[in-house]
Structures are given as C-alpha cells and as structure tokens.
Protein backbone atom coordinates (compact mmCIF):
# COMPACT_ATOMS: atom_id res chain seq x y z
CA UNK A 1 158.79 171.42 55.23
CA UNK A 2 156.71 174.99 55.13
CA UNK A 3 159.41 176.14 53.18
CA UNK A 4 158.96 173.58 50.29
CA UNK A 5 154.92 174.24 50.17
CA UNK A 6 155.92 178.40 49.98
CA UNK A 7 158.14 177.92 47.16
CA UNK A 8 155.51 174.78 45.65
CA UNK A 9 152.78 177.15 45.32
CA UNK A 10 154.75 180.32 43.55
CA UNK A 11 155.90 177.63 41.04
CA UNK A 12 152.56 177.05 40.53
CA UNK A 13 151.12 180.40 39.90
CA UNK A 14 154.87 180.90 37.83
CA UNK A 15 153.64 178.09 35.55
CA UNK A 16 149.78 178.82 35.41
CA UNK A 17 150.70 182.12 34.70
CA UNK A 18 152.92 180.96 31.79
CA UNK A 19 150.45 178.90 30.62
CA UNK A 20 147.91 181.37 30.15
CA UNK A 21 150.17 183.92 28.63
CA UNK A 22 151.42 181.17 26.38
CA UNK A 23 155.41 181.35 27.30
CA UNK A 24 156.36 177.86 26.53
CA UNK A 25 159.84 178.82 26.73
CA UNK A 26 159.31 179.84 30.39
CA UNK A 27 157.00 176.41 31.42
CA UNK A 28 158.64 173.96 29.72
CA UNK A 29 162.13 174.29 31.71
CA UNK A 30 160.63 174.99 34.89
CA UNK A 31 157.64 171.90 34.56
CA UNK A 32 160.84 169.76 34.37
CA UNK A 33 162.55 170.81 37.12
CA UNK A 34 159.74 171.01 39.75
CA UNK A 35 158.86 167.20 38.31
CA UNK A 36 162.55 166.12 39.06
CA UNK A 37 162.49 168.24 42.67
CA UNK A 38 159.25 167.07 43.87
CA UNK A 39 157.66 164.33 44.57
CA UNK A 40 154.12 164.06 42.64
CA UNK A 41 153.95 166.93 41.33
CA UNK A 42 150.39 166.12 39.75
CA UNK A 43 149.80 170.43 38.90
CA UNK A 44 152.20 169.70 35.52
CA UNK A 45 149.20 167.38 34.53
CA UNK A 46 146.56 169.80 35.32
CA UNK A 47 148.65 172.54 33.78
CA UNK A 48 148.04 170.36 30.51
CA UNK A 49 144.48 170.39 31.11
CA UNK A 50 143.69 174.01 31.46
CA UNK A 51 145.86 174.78 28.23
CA UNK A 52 143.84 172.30 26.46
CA UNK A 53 140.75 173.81 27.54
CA UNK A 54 142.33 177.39 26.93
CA UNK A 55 143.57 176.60 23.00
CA UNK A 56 143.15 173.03 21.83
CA UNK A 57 140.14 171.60 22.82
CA UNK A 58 137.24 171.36 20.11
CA UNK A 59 134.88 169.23 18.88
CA UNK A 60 136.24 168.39 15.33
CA UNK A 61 140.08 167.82 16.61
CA UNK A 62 139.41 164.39 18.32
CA UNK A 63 142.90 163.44 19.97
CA UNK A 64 144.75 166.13 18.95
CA UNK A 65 142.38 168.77 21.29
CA UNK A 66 143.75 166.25 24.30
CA UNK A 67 147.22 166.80 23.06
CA UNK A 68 148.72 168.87 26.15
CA UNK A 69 147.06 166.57 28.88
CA UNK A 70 148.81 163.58 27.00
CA UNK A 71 151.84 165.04 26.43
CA UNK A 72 152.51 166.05 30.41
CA UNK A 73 150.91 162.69 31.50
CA UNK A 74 153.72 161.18 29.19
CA UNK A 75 156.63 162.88 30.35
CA UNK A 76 155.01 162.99 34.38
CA UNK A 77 155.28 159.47 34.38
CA UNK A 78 158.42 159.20 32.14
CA UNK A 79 159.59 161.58 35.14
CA UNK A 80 159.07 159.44 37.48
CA UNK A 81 160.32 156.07 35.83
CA UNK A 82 163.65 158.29 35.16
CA UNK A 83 163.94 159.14 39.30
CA UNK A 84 163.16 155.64 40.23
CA UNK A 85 166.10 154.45 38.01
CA UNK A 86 168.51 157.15 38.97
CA UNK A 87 168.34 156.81 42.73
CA UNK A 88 168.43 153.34 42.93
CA UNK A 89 171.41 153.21 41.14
C-alpha cells in the first residue's frame, strides 16, 4: 500500500513537470497508464486545469481556453467506463 502512494506521487511531479515544460509526448502515454493502474486518479483532471491556466485560458477564447480540462475529464471518465467493462467481462 505505501509503495503505491511512493510511486503515485513521482508520477505526479513526472506529469506536472511535463506539463509545465510542455512534453506532450511524455504526459500523454503516462496520463493513460496511471488512469488504467489506479483507481481515481483525479490529478489527470487537475493536470488539465493548470495547463489551461498555464497556455489556454483567456478571455476572448470562450470554450476553447477550457479545452485541456474537457479533454482529460472526457477521456478520465471514458477511462473508467473502459475498466468497468473490461473487468467485468
């Protein structure tokens, strides 16, 4: 169990600090595995929150400045629709 939070939280700062450095190639891959090992992993949807407020969000963009908190919400709860399916079956 400690060994799952350990390895939780240096995913975390491996992700924030792809965020901030802008390496989707590097958060992408990894935001989709710790959804599919974890259970409610919620940090994927505040990862899409701080790069909105890092590059998108402004006041003439509308929707489109929410576009990284929608997109993670999206595929968090996709995520989670996909596990329930998969080990049921």
């Amino acid at each position: 169990m400690k060994e799952d939070v350990v390895i939780r939280v240096i995913l975390d700062i491996v992700l924030a600090v792809s965020i901030i450095f802008g390496w989707w190639f590097v958060f992408v891959p990894l935001g989709l595995l710790c959804l599919w090992m974890f259970p409610y992993y919620a940090e994927l949807i505040a990862a899409g929150f701080l790069y909105d407020s890092l590059f998108d969000m402004d006041r003439g963009l509308g929707v489109v400045g929410f576009s990284g908190i929608i997109i993670t919400a999206v595929i968090t709860v996709a995520f989670s629709v996909l596990k329930l399916v998969v080990r049921w079956n």
